[in-house]
PDB file of N, CA and C in Angstrom:
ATOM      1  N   UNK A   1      95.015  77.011 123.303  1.00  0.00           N
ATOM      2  CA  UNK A   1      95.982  78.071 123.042  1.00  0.00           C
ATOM      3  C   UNK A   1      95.535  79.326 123.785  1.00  0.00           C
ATOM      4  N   UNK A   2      96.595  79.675 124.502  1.00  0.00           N
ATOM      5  CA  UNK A   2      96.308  81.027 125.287  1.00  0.00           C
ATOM      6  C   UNK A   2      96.566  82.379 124.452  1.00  0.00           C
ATOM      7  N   UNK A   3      96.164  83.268 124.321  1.00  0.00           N
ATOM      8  CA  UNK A   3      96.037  84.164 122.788  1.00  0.00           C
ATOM      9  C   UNK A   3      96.005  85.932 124.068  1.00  0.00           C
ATOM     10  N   UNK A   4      96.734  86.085 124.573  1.00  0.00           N
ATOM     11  CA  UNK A   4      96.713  87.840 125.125  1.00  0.00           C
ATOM     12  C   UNK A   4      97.246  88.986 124.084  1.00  0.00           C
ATOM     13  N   UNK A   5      96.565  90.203 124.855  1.00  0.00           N
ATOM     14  CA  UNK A   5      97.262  91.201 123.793  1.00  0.00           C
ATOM     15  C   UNK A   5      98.412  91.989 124.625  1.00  0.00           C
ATOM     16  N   UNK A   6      98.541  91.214 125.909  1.00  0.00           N
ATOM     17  CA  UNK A   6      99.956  91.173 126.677  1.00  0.00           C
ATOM     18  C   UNK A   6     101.094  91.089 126.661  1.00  0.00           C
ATOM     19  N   UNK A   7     101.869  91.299 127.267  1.00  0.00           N
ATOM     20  CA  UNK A   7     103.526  90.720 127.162  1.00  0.00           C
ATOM     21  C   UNK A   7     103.704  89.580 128.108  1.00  0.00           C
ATOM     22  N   UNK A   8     102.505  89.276 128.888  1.00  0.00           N
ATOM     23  CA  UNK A   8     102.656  87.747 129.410  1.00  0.00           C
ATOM     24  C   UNK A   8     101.501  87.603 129.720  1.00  0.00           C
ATOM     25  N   UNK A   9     101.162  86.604 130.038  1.00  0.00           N
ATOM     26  CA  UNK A   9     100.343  85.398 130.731  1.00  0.00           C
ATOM     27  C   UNK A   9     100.128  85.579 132.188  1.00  0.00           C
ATOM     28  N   UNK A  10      99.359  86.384 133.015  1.00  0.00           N
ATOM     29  CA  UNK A  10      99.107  86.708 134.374  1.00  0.00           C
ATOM     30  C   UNK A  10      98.610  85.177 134.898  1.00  0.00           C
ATOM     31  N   UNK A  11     100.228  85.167 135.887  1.00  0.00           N
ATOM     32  CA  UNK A  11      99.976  84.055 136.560  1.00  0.00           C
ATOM     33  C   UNK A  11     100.929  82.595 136.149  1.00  0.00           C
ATOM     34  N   UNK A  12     101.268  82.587 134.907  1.00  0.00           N
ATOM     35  CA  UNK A  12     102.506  82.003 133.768  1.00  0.00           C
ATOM     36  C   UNK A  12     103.305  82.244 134.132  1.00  0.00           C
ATOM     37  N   UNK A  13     104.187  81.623 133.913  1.00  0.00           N
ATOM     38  CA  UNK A  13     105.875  81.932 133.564  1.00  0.00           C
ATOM     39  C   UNK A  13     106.123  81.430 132.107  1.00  0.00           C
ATOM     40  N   UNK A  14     106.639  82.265 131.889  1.00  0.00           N
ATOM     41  CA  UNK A  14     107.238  82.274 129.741  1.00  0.00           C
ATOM     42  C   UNK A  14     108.543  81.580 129.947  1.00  0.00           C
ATOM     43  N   UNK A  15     108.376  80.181 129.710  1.00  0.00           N
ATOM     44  CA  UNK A  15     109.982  79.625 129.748  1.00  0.00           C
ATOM     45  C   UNK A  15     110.427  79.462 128.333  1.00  0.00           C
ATOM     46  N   UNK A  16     109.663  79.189 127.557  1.00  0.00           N
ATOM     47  CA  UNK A  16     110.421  79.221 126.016  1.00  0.00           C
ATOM     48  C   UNK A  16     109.939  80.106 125.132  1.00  0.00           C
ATOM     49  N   UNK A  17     110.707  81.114 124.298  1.00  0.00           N
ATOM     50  CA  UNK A  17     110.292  82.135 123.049  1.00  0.00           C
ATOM     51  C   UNK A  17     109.932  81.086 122.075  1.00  0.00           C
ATOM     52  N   UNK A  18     109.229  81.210 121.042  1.00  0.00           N
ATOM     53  CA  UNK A  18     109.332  80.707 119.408  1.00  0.00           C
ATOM     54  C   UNK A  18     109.439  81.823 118.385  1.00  0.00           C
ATOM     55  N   UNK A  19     109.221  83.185 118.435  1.00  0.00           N
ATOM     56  CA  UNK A  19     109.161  83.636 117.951  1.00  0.00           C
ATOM     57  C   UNK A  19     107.807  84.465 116.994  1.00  0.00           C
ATOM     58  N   UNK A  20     108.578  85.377 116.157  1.00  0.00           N
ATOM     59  CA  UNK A  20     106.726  85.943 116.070  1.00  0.00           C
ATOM     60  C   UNK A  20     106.055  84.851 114.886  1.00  0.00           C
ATOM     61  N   UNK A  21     105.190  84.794 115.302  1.00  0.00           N
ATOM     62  CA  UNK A  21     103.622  83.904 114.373  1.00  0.00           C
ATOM     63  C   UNK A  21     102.777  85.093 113.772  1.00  0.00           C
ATOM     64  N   UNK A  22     102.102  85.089 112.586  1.00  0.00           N
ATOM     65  CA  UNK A  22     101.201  85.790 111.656  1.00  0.00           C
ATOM     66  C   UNK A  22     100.134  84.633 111.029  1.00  0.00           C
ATOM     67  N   UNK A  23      99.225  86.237 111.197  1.00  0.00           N
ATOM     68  CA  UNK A  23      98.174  84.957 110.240  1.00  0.00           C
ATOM     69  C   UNK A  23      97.240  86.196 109.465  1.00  0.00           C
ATOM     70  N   UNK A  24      96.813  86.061 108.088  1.00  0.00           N
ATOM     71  CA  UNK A  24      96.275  87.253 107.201  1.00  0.00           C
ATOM     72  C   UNK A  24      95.722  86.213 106.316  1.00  0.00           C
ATOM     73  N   UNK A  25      94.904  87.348 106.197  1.00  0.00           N
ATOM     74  CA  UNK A  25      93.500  87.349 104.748  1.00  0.00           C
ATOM     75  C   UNK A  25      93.280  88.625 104.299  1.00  0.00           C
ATOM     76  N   UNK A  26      93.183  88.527 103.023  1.00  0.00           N
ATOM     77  CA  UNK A  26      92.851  89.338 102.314  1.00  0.00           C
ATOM     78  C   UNK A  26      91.273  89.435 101.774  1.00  0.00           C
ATOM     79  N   UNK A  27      90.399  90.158 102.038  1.00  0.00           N
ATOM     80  CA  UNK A  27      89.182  90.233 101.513  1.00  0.00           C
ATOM     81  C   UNK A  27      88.485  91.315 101.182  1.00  0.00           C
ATOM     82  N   UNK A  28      87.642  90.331  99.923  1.00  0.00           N
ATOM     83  CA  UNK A  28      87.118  91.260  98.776  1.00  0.00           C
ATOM     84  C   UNK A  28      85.368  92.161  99.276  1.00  0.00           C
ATOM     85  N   UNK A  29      84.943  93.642  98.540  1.00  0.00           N
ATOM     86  CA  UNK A  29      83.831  93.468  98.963  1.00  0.00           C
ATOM     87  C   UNK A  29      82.917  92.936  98.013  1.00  0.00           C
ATOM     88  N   UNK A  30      81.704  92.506  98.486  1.00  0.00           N
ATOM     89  CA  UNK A  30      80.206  92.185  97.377  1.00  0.00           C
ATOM     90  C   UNK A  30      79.481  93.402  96.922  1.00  0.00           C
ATOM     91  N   UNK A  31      79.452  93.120  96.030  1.00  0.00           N
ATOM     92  CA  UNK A  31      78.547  93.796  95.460  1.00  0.00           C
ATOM     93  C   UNK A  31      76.853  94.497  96.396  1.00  0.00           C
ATOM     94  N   UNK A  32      76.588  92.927  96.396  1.00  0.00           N
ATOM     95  CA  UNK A  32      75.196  93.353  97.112  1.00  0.00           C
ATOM     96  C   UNK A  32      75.667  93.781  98.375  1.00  0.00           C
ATOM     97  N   UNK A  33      76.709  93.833  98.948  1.00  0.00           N
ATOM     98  CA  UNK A  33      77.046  93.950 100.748  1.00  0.00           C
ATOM     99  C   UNK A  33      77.437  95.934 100.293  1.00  0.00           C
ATOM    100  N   UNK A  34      77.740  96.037  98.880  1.00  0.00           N
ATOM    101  CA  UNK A  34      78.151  97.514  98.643  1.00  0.00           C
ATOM    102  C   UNK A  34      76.703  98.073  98.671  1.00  0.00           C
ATOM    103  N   UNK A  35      75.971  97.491  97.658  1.00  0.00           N
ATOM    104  CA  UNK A  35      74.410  98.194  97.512  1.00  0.00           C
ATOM    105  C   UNK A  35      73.916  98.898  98.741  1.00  0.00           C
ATOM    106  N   UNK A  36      73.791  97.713  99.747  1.00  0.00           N
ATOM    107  CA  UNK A  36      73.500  97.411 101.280  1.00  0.00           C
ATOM    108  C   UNK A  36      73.495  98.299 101.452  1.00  0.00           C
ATOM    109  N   UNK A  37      75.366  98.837 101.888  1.00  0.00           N
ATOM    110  CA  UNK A  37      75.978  99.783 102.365  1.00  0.00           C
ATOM    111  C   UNK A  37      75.424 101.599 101.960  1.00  0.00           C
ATOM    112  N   UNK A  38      75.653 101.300 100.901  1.00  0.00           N
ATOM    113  CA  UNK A  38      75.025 102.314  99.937  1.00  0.00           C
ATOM    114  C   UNK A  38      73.845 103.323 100.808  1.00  0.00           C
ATOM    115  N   UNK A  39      73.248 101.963 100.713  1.00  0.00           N
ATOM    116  CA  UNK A  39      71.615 102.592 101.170  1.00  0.00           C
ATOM    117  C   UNK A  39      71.590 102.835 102.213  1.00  0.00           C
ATOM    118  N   UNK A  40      72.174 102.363 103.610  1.00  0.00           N
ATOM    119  CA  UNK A  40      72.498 102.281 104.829  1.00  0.00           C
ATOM    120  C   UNK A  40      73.212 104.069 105.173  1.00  0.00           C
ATOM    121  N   UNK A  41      74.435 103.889 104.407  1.00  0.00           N
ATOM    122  CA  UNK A  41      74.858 105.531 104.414  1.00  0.00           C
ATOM    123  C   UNK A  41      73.312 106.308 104.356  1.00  0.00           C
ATOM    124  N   UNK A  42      72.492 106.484 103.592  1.00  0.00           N
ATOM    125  CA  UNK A  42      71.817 107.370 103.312  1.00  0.00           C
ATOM    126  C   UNK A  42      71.461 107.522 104.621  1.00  0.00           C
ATOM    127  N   UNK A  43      70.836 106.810 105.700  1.00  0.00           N
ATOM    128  CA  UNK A  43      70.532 106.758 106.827  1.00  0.00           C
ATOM    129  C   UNK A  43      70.930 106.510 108.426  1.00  0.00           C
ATOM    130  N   UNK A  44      72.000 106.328 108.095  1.00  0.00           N
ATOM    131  CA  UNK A  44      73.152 106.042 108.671  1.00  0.00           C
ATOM    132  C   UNK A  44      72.982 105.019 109.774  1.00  0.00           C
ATOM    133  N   UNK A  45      73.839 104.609 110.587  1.00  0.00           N
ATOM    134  CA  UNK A  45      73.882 103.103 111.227  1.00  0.00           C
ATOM    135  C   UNK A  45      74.713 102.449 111.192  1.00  0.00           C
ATOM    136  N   UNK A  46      74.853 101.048 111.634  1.00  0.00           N
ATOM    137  CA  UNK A  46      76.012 100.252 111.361  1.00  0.00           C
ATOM    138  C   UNK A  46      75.578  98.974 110.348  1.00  0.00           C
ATOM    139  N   UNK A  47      76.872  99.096 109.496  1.00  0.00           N
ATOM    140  CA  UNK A  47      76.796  97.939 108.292  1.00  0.00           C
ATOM    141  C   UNK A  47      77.137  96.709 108.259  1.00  0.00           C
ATOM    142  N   UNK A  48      76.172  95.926 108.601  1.00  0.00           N
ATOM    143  CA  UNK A  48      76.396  94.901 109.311  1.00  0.00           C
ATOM    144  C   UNK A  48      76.887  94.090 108.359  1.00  0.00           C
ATOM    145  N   UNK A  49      77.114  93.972 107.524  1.00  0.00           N
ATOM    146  CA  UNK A  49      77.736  93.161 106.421  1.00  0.00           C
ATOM    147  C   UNK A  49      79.136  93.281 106.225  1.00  0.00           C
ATOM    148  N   UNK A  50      79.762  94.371 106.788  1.00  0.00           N
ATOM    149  CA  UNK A  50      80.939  94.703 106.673  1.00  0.00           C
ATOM    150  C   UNK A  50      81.291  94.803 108.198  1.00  0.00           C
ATOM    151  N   UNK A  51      80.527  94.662 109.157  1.00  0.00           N
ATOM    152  CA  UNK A  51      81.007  94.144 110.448  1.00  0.00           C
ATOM    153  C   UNK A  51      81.279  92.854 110.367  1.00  0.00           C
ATOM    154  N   UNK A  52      79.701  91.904 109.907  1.00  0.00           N
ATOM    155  CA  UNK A  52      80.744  90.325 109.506  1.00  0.00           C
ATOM    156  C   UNK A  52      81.773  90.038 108.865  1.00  0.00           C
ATOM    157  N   UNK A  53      81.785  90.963 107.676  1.00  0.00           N
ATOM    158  CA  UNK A  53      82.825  90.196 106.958  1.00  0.00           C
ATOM    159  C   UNK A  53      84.092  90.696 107.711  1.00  0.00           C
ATOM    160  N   UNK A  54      84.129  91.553 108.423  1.00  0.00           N
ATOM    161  CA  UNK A  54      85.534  91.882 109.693  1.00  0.00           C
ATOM    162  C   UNK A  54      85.719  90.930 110.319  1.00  0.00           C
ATOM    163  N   UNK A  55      84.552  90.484 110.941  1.00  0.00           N
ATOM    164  CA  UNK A  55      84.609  89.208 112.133  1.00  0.00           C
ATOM    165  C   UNK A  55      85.447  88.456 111.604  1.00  0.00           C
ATOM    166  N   UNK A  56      84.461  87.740 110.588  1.00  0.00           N
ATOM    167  CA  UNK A  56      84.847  86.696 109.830  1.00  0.00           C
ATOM    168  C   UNK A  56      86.424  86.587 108.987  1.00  0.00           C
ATOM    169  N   UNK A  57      87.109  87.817 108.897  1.00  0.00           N
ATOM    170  CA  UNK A  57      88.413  88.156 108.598  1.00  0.00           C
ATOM    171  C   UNK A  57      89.526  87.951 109.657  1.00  0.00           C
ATOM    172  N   UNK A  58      88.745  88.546 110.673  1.00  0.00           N
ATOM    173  CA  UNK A  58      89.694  88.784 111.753  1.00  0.00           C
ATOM    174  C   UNK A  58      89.818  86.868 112.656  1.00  0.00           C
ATOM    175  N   UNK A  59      88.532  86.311 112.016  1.00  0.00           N
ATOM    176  CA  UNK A  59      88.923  84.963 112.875  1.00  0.00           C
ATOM    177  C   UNK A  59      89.507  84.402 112.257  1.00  0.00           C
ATOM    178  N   UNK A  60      89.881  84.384 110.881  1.00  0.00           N
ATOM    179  CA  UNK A  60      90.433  83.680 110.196  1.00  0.00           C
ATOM    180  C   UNK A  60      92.180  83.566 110.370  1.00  0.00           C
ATOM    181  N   UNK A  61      92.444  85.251 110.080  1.00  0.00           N
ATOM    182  CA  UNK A  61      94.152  85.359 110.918  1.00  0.00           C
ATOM    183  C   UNK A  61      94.431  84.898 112.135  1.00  0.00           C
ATOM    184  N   UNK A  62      93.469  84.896 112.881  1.00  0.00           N
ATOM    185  CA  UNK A  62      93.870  84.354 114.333  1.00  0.00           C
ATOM    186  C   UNK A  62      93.884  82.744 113.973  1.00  0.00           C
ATOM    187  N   UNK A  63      93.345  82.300 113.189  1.00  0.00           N
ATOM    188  CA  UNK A  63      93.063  81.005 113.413  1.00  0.00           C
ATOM    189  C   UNK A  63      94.286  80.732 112.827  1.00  0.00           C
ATOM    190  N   UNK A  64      94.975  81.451 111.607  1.00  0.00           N
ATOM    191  CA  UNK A  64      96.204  80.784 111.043  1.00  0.00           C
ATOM    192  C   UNK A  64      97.319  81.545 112.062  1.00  0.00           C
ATOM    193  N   UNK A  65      97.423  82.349 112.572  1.00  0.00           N
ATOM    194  CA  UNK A  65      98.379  82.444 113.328  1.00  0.00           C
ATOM    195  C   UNK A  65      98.298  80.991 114.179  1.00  0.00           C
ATOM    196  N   UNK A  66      97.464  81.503 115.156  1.00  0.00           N
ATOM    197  CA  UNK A  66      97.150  80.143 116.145  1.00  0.00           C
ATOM    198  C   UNK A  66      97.841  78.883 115.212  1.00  0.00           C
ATOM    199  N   UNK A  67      97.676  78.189 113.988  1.00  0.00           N
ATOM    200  CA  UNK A  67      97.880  77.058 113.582  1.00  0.00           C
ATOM    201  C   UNK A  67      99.632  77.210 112.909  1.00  0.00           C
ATOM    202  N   UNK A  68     100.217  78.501 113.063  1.00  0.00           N
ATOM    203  CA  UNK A  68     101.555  78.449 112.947  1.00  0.00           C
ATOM    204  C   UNK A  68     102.236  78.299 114.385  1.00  0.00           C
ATOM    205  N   UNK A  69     101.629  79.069 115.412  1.00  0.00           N
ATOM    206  CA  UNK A  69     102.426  78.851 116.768  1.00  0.00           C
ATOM    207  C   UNK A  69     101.802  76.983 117.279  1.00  0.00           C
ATOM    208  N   UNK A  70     100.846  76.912 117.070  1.00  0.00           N
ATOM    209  CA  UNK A  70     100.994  75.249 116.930  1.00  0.00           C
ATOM    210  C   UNK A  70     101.951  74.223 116.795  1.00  0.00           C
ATOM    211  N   UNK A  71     102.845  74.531 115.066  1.00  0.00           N
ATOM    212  CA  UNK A  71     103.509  74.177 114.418  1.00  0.00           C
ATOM    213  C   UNK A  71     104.960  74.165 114.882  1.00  0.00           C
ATOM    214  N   UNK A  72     104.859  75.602 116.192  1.00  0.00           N
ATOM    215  CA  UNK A  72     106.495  75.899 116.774  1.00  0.00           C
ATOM    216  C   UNK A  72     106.482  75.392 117.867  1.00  0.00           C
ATOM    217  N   UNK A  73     105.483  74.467 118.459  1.00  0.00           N
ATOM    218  CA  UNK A  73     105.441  74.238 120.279  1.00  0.00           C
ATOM    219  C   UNK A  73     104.772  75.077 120.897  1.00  0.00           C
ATOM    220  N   UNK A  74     104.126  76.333 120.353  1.00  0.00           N
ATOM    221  CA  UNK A  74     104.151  76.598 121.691  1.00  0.00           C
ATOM    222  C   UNK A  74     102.375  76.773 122.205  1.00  0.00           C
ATOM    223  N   UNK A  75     102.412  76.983 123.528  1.00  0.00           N
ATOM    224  CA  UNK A  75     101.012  76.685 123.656  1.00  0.00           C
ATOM    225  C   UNK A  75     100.256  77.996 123.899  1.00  0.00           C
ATOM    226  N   UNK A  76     100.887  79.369 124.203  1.00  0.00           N
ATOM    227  CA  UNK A  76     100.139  80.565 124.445  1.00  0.00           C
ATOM    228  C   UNK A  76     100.938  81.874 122.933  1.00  0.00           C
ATOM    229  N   UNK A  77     100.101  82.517 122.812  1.00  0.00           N
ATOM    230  CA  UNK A  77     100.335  83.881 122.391  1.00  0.00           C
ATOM    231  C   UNK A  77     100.449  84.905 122.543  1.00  0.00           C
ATOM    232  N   UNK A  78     101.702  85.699 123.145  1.00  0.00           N
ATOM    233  CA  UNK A  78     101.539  87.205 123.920  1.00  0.00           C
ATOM    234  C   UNK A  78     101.663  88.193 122.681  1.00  0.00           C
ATOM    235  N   UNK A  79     101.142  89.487 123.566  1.00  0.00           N
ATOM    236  CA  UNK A  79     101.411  90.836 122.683  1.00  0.00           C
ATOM    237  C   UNK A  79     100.535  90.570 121.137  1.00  0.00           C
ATOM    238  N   UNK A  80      99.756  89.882 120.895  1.00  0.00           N
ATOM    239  CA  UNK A  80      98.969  89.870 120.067  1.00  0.00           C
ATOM    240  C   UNK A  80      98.338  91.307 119.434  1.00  0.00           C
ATOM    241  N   UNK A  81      98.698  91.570 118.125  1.00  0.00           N
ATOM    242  CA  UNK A  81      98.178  92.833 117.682  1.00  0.00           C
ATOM    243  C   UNK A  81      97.454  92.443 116.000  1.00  0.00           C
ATOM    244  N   UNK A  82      96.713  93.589 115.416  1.00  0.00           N
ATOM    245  CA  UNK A  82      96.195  93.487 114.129  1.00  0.00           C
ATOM    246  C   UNK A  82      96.072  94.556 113.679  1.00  0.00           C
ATOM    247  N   UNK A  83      96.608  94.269 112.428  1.00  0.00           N
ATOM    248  CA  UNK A  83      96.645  95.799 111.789  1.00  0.00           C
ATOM    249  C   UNK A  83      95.683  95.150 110.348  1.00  0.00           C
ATOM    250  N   UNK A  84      95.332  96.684 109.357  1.00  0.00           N
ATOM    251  CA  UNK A  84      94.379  96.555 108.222  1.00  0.00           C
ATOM    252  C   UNK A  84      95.818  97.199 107.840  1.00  0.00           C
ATOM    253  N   UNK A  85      95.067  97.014 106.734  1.00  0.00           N
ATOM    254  CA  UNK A  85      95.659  97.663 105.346  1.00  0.00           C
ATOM    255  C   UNK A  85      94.578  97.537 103.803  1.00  0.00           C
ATOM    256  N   UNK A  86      94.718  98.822 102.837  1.00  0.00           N
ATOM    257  CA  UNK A  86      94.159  98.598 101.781  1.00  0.00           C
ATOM    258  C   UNK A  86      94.923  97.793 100.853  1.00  0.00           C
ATOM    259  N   UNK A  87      94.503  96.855  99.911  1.00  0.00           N
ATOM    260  CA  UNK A  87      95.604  96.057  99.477  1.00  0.00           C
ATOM    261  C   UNK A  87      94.722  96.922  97.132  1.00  0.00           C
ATOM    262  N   UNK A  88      93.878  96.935  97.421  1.00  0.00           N
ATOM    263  CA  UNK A  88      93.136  96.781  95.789  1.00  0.00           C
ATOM    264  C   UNK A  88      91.958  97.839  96.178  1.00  0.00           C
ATOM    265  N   UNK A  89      91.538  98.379  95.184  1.00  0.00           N
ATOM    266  CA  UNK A  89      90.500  98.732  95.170  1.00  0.00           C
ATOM    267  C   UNK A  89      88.875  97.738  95.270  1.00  0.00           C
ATOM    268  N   UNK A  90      88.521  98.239  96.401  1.00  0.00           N
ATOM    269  CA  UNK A  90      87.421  96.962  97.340  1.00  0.00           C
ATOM    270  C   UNK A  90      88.132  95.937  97.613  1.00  0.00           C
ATOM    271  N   UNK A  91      89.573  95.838  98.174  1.00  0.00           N
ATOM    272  CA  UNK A  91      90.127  94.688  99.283  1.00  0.00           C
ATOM    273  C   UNK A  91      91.353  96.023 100.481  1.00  0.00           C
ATOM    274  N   UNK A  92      90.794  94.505 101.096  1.00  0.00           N
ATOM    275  CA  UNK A  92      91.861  94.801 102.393  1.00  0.00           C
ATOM    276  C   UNK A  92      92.074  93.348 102.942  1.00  0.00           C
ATOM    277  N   UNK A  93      93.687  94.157 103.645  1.00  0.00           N
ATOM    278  CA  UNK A  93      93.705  92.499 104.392  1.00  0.00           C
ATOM    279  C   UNK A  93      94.109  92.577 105.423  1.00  0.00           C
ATOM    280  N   UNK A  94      93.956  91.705 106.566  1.00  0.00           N
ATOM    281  CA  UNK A  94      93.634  91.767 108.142  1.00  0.00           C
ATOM    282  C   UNK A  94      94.561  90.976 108.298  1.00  0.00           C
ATOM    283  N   UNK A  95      95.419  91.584 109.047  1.00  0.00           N
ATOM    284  CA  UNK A  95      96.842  91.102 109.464  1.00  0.00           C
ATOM    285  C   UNK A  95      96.529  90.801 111.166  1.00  0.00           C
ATOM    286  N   UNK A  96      96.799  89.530 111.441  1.00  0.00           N
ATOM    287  CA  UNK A  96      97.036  88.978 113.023  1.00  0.00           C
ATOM    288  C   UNK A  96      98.672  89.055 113.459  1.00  0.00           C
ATOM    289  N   UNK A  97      99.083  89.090 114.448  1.00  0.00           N
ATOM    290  CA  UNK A  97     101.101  89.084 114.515  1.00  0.00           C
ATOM    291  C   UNK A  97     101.021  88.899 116.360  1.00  0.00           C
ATOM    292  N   UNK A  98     101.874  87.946 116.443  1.00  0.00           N
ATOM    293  CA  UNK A  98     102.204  88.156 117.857  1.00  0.00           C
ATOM    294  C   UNK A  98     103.151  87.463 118.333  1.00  0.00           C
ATOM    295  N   UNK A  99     104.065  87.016 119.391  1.00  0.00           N
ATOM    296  CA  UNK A  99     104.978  86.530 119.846  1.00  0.00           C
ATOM    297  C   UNK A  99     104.613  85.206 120.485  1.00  0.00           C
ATOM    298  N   UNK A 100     104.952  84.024 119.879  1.00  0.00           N
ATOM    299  CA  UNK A 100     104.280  82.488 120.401  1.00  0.00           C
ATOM    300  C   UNK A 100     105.457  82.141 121.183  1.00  0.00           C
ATOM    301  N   UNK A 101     105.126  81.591 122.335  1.00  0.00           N
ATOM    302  CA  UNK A 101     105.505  81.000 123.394  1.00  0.00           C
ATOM    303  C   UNK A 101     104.748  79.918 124.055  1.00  0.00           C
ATOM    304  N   UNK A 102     105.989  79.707 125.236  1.00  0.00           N
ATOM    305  CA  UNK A 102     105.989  78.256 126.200  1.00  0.00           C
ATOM    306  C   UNK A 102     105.403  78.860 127.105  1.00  0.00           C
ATOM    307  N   UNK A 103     104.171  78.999 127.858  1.00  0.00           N
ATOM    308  CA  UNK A 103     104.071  79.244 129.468  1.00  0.00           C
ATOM    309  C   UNK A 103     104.085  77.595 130.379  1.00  0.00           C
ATOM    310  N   UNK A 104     104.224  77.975 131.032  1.00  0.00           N
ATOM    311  CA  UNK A 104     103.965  77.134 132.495  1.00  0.00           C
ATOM    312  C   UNK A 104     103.444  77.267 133.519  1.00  0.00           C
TER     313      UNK A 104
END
């Protein structure tokens, strides 16, 4: 699956639309990943526990997007974007969205 944050495929031709594909998770924080954090502020730096658990968020929407444009034919993903949002107090959820298509 070809996955850009384009409006095409350099070098493709887009012969069929499917339409837009999404893929989201919602996730909670830990406790101990808060403590972490906690202590980390005092000294400041990056929180690496809350960088993984981004990663690990953000691959997950891609992966269910990816497994909905699957589902429509098509084999690439343009214009790929992600937005956050707060959903709860200690959650958020990581929204994937993009336009699945046919290249050739």
């Amino acid at each position: 699956m070809i996955i850009v944050n384009t409006e095409s495929v350099p070098g493709k031709d887009i012969t069929q639309f499917h339409g837009l594909v999404q893929g989201n998770t919602i996730r909670a924080k830990h406790i101990g990943r808060d403590i972490g954090a906690a202590l980390k502020n005092l000294v400041g730096g990056e929180l690496q526990a809350y960088t993984e658990l981004l990663t690990e968020a953000r691959q997950e929407a891609v992966d269910r997007m990816v497994a909905q444009a699957t589902d429509l034919g098509a084999n690439a993903i343009v214009n790929v974007r992600f937005t956050t949002s707060s959903v709860a107090g200690g959650a958020a959820e990581l929204y994937a969205y993009g336009t699945a298509v046919t290249v050739a």
